[in-house]
Protein backbone atom coordinates (compact mmCIF):
# COMPACT_ATOMS: atom_id res chain seq x y z
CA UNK A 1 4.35 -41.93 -12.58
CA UNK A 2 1.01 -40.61 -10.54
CA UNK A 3 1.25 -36.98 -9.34
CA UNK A 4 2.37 -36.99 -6.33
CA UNK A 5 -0.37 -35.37 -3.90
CA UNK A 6 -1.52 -35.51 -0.37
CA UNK A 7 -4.11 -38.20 -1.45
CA UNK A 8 -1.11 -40.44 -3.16
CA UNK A 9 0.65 -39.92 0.29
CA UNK A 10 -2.27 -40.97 2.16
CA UNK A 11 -2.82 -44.04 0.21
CA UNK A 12 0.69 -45.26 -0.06
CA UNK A 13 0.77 -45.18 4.07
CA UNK A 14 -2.31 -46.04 5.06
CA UNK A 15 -3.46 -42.81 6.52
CA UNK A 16 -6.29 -40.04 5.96
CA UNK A 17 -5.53 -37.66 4.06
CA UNK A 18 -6.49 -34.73 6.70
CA UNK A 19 -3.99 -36.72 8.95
CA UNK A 20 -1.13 -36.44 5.80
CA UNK A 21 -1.95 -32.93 5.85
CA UNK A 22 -1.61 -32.06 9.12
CA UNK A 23 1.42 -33.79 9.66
CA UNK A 24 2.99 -31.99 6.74
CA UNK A 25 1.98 -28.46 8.76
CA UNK A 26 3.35 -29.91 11.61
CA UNK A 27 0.05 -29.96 13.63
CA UNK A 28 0.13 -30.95 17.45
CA UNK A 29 -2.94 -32.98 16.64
CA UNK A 30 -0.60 -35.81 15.02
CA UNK A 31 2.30 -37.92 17.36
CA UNK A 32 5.48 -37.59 16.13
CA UNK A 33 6.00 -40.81 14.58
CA UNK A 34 3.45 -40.14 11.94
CA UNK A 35 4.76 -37.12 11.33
CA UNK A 36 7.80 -38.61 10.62
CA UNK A 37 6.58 -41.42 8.84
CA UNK A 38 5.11 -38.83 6.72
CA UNK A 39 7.63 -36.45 6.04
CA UNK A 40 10.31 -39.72 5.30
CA UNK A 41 7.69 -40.44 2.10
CA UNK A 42 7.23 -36.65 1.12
CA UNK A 43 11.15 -36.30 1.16
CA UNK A 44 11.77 -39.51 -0.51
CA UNK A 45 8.95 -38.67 -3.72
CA UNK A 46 9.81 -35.17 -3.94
CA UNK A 47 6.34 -34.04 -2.49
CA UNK A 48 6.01 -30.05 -3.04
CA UNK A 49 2.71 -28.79 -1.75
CA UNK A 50 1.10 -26.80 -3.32
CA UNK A 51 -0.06 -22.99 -2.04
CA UNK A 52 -2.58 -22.15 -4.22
CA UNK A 53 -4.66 -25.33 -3.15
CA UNK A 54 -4.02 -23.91 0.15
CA UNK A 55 -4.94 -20.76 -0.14
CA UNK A 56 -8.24 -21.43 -1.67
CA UNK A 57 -8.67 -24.23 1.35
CA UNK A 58 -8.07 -21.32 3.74
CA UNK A 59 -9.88 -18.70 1.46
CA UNK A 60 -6.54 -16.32 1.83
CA UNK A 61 -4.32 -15.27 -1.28
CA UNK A 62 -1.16 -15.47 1.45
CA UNK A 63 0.00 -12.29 -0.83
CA UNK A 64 0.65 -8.92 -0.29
CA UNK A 65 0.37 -5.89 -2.83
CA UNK A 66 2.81 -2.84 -2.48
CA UNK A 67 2.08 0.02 -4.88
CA UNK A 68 5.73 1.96 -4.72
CA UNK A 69 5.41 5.42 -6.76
CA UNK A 70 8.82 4.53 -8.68
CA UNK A 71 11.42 1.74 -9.17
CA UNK A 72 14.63 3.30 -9.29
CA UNK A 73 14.85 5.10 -5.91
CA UNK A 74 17.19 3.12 -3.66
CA UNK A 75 14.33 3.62 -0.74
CA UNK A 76 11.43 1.52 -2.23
CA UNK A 77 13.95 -1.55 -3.07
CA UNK A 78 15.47 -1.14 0.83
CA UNK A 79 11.36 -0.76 2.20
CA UNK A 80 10.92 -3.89 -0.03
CA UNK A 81 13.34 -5.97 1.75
CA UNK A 82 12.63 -5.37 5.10
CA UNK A 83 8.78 -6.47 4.38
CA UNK A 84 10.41 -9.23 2.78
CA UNK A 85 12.46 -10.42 5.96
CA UNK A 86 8.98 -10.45 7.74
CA UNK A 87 6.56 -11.45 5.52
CA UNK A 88 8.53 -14.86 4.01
CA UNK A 89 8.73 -16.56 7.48
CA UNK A 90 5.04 -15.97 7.74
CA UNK A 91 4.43 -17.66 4.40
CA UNK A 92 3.64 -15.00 2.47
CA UNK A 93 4.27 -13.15 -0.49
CA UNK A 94 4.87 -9.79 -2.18
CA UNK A 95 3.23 -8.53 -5.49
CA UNK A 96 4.67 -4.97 -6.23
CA UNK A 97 3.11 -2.97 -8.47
CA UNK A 98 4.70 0.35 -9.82
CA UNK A 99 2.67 2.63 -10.14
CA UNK A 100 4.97 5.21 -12.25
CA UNK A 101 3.79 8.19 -10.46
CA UNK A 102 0.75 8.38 -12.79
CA UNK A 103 -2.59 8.44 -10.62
CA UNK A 104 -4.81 6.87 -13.47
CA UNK A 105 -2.20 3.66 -12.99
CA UNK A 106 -2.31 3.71 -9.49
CA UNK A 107 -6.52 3.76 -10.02
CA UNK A 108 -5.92 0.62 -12.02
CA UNK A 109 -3.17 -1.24 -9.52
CA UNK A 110 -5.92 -0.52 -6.78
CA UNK A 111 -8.79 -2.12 -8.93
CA UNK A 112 -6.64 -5.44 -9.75
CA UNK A 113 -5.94 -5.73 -5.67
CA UNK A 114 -9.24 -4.87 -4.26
CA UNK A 115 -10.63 -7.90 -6.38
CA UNK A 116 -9.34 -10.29 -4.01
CA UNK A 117 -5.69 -11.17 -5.50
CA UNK A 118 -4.60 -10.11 -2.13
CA UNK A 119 -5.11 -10.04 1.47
CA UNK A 120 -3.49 -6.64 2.43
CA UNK A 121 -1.67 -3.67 0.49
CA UNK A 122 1.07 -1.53 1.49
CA UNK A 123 1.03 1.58 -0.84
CA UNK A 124 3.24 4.93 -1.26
CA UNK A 125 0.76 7.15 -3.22
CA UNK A 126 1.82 8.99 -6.83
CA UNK A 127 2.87 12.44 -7.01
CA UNK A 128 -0.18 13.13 -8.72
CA UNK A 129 -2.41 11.58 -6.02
CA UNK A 130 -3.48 15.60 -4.63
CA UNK A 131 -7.55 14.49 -2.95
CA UNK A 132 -7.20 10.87 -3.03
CA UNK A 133 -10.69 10.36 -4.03
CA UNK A 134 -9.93 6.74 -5.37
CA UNK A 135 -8.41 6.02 -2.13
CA UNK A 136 -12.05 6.02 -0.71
CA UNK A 137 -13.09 2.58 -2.16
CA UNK A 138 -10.31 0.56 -0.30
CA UNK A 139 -12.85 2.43 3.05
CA UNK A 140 -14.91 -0.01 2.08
CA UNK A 141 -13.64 -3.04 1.70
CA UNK A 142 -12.49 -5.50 4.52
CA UNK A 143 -8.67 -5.30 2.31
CA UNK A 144 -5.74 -3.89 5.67
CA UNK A 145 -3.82 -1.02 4.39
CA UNK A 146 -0.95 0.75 5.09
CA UNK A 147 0.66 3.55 3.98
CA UNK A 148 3.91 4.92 3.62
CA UNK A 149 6.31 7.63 3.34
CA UNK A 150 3.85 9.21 0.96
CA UNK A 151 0.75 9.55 3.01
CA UNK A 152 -3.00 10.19 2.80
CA UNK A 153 -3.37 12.18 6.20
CA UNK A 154 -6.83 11.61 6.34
CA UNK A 155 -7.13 7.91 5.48
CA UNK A 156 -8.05 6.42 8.85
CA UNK A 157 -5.21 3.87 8.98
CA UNK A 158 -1.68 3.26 10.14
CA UNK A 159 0.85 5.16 7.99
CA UNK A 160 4.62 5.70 8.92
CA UNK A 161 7.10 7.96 7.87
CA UNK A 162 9.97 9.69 8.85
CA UNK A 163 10.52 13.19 10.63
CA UNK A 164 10.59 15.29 6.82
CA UNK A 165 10.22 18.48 8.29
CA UNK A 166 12.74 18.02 10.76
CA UNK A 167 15.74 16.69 8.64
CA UNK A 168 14.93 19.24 5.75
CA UNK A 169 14.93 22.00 8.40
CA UNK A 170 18.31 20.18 9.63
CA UNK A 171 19.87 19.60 6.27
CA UNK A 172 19.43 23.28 5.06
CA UNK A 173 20.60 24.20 8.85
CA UNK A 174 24.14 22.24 7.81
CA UNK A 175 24.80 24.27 4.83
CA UNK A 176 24.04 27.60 6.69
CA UNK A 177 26.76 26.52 9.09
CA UNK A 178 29.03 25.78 5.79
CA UNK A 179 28.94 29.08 4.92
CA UNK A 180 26.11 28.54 2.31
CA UNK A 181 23.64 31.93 1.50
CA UNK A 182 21.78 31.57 -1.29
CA UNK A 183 19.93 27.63 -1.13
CA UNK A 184 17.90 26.45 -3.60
CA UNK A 185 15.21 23.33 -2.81
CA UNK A 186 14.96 21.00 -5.34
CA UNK A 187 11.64 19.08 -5.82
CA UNK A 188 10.08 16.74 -7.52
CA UNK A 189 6.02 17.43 -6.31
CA UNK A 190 4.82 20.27 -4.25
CA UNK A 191 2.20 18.39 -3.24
CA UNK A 192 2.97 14.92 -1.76
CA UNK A 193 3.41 14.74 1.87
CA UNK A 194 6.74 14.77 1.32
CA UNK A 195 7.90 17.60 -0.36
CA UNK A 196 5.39 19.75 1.70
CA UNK A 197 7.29 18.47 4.94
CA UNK A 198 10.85 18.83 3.33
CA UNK A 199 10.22 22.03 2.06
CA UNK A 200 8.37 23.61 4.86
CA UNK A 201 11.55 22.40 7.36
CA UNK A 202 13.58 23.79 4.31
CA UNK A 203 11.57 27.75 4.28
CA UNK A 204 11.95 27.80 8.42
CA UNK A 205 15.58 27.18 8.23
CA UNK A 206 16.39 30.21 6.21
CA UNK A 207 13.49 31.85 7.81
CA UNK A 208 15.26 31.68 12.10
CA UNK A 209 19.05 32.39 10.28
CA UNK A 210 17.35 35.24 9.08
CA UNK A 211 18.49 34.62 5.34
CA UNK A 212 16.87 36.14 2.56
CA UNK A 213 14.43 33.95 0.11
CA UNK A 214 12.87 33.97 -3.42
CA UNK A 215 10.04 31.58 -4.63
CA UNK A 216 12.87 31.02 -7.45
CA UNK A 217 14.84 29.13 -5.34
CA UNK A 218 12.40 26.09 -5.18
CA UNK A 219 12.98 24.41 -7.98
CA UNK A 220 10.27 22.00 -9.58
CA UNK A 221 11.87 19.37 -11.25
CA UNK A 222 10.26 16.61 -13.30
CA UNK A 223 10.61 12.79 -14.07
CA UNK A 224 12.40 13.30 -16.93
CA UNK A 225 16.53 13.02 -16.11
CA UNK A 226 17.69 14.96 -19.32
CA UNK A 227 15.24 18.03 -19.07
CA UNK A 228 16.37 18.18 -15.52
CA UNK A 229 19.59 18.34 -16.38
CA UNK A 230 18.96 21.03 -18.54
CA UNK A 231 16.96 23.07 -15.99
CA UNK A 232 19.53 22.87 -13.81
CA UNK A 233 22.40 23.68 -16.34
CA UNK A 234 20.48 27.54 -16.40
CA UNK A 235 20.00 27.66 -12.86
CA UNK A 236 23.97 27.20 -12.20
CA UNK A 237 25.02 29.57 -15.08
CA UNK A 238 23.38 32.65 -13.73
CA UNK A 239 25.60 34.65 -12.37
CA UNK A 240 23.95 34.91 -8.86
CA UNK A 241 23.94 30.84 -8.98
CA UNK A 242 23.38 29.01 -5.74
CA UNK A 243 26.23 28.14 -3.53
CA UNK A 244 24.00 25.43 -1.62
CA UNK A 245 21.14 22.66 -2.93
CA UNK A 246 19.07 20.55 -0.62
CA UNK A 247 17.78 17.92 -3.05
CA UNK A 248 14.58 16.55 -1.90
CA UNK A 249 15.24 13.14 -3.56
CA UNK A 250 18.50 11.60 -5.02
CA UNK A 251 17.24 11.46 -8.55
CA UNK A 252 17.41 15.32 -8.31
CA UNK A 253 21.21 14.85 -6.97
CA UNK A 254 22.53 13.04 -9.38
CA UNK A 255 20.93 15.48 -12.23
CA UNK A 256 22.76 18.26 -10.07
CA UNK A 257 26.30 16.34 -10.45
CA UNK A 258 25.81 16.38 -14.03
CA UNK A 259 24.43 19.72 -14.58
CA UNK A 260 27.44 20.90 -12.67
CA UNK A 261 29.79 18.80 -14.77
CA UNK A 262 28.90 20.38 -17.62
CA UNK A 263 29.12 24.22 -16.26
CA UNK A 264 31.92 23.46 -15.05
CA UNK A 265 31.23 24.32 -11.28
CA UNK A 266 33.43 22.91 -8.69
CA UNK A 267 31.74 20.48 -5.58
CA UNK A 268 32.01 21.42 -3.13
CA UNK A 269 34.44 24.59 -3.43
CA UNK A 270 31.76 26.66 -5.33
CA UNK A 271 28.29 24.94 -4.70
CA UNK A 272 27.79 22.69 -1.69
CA UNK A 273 25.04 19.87 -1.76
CA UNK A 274 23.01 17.80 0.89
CA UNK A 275 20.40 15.38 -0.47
CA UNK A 276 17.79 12.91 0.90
CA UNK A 277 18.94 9.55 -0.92
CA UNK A 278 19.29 6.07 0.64
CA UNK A 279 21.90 5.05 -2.13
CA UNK A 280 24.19 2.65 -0.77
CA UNK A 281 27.08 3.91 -3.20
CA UNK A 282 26.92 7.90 -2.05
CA UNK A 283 30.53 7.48 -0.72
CA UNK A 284 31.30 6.42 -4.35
CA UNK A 285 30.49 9.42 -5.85
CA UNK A 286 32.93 12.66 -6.87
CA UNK A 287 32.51 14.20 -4.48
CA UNK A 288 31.21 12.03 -1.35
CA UNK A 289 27.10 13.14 -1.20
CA UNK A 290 25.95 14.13 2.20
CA UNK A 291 23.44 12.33 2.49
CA UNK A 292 20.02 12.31 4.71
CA UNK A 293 18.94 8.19 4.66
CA UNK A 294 15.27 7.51 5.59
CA UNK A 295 15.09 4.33 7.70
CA UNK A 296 13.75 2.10 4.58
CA UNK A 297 14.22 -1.34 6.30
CA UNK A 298 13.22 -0.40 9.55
CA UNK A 299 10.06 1.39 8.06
CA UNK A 300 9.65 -2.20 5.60
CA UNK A 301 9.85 -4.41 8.64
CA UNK A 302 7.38 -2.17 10.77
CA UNK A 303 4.96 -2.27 7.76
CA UNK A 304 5.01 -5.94 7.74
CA UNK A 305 5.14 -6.65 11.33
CA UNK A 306 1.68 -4.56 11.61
CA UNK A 307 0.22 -6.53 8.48
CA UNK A 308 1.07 -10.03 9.81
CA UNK A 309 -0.08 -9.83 13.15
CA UNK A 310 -3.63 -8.72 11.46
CA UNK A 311 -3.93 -11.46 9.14
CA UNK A 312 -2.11 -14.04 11.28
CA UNK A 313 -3.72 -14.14 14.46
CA UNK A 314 -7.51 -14.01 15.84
CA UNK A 315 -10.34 -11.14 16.46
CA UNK A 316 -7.21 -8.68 15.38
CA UNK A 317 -8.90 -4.67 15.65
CA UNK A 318 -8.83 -2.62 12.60
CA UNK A 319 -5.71 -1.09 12.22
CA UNK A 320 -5.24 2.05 14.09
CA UNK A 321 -5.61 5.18 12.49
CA UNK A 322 -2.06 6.66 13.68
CA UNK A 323 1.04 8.12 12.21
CA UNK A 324 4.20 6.25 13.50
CA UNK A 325 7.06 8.01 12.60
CA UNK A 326 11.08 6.93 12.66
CA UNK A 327 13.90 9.59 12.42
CA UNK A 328 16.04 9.97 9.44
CA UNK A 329 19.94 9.42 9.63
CA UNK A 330 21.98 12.44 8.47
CA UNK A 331 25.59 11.73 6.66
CA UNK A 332 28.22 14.63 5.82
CA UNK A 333 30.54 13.71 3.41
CA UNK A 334 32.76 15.83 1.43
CA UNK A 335 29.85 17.38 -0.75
CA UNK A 336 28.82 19.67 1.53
CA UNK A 337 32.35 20.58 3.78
């Protein structure tokens, strides 16, 4: 049997094949009757069309790249499906890269992407990504980019995030009122956006309750689940341990559950814990985690909206260099009462 394609269409009805083609994309040029002649023959030989013809017709990949720093965190997946919900009715699709928090991966993700396999990028930069300085070639090119929850302040584009400083200050503010003196910050990297924001909200809550501090009780933590474990095993064994943790991300939460299981230290009778995490299964745990939930789909959808209005309509402006940001939702559960 012939392949079946817009110029086998055209010839078994008798038609151009620009007229075939617009009727399949439903153009106002063509009376309904062809259109349905049209669509009756695509239906009846199983006609797919086919998008990469398309795109080079149209000179647009109809693809978006998202760099996300890490897989496993619940927030990326949820940010991923709200750009989804967006992007699909538009016709286009996602291409996510991780980039493993390693910088000189991110350097190569970026030089795959700026090559023209896509038409946009949405990016969360690594924890290793301090200056940026790779950052500066996307300045160049005619590629829309936004960032996200992990930010480049001074990349003159739109980047959105959520109010850091204000639910660390908030979170640490909840175990104060539990009773909590001595609260240790767990982090993963000083220097993204943010664990800067996190923290700082984290060293002004103890600093207006007037509660002492020590530059021991930040705790840098690594990417490696078993050495933080271990870490964490000798911070809780001391005996001046913490009786309050504000984990900065919930990969850090779950390595304090464990570390506690092993000491043996009661949650939350002895040690009381609040931790950013968008896990859908925090009620699941023993105990319940308190929990402060960044608005992933919201902040997904938002990124996408702003993406397809640029590449979908006419004479669209540059992006605007702005920060939008969208509050966090805080959760107590029995972790921290």
């Amino acid at each position: 049997m012939a392949e079946i394609t817009i110029k086998y269409l055209a010839e078994k009805l008798n038609l151009a094949p620009s007229t075939v083609s617009r009727a399949l994309n439903d153009s106002h040029e063509i009376s309904s009757g062809t259109k349905e002649k049209v669509m009756a023959l695509a239906k009846e030989l199983n006609f797919q069309p086919n998008p990469y013809a398309r795109s080079l017709r149209e000179q647009k990949s109809k693809t978006i790249g998202v760099i996300i720093p890490e897989r496993i965190n619940n927030f990326f997946s949820q940010v991923i499906d709200g750009m989804e919900a967006v992007t699909k009715a538009h016709g286009y699709h996602l291409l996510v890269y991780n980039s493993n928090e390693d910088i000189e991966q991110e350097k190569t993700i970026l030089s795959l992407l700026v090559g023209g396999r896509v038409d946009a990028i949405v990016m969360s930069i690594s924890g290793q990504n301090q200056k940026g300085e790779h950052l500066k070639v996307l300045k160049n090119r005619a590629i829309p980019i936004v960032f996200f929850d992990r930010i480049p302040y001074d990349f003159p584009t739109t980047k959105l995030i959520t109010n850091d400083y204000q639910a660390g200050y908030e979170g640490t503010v909840h175990l104060i009122n539990k009773g909590c003196k001595k609260i240790i910050f767990l982090v993963l990297s000083k220097e993204v956006s943010i664990g800067k924001e996190r923290m700082r909200g984290y060293l002004d809550a103890l600093k207006s309750h007037n509660l002492p501090f020590n530059e021991s009780w930040i705790v840098a933590c690594g990417h490696s689940e078993i050495e933080n474990i271990a870490h964490l095993e000798k911070v809780f064994y001391k005996i001046d341990r913490p009786d309050g943790v504000l984990a900065s991300v919930e990969k850090l939460a779950l390595a304090t559950y464990r570390a506690l299981a092993k000491t043996n230290i009661k949650m939350p009778e002895q040690v009381k814990m609040v931790s950013f995490s968008n896990m859908k299964i925090a009620d699941l745990l023993c105990p319940p985690l308190s929990t402060i939930s960044q608005p992933a789909i919201e902040i997904g959808v938002e990124c996408a909206n702003l993406l397809m209005k640029k590449l979908t309509k006419k004479d669209q402006p540059d992006l605007e260099d702005k920060i939008v940001t969208i509050p966090s939702v805080f959760t107590e559960r029995e972790s921290s009462k």
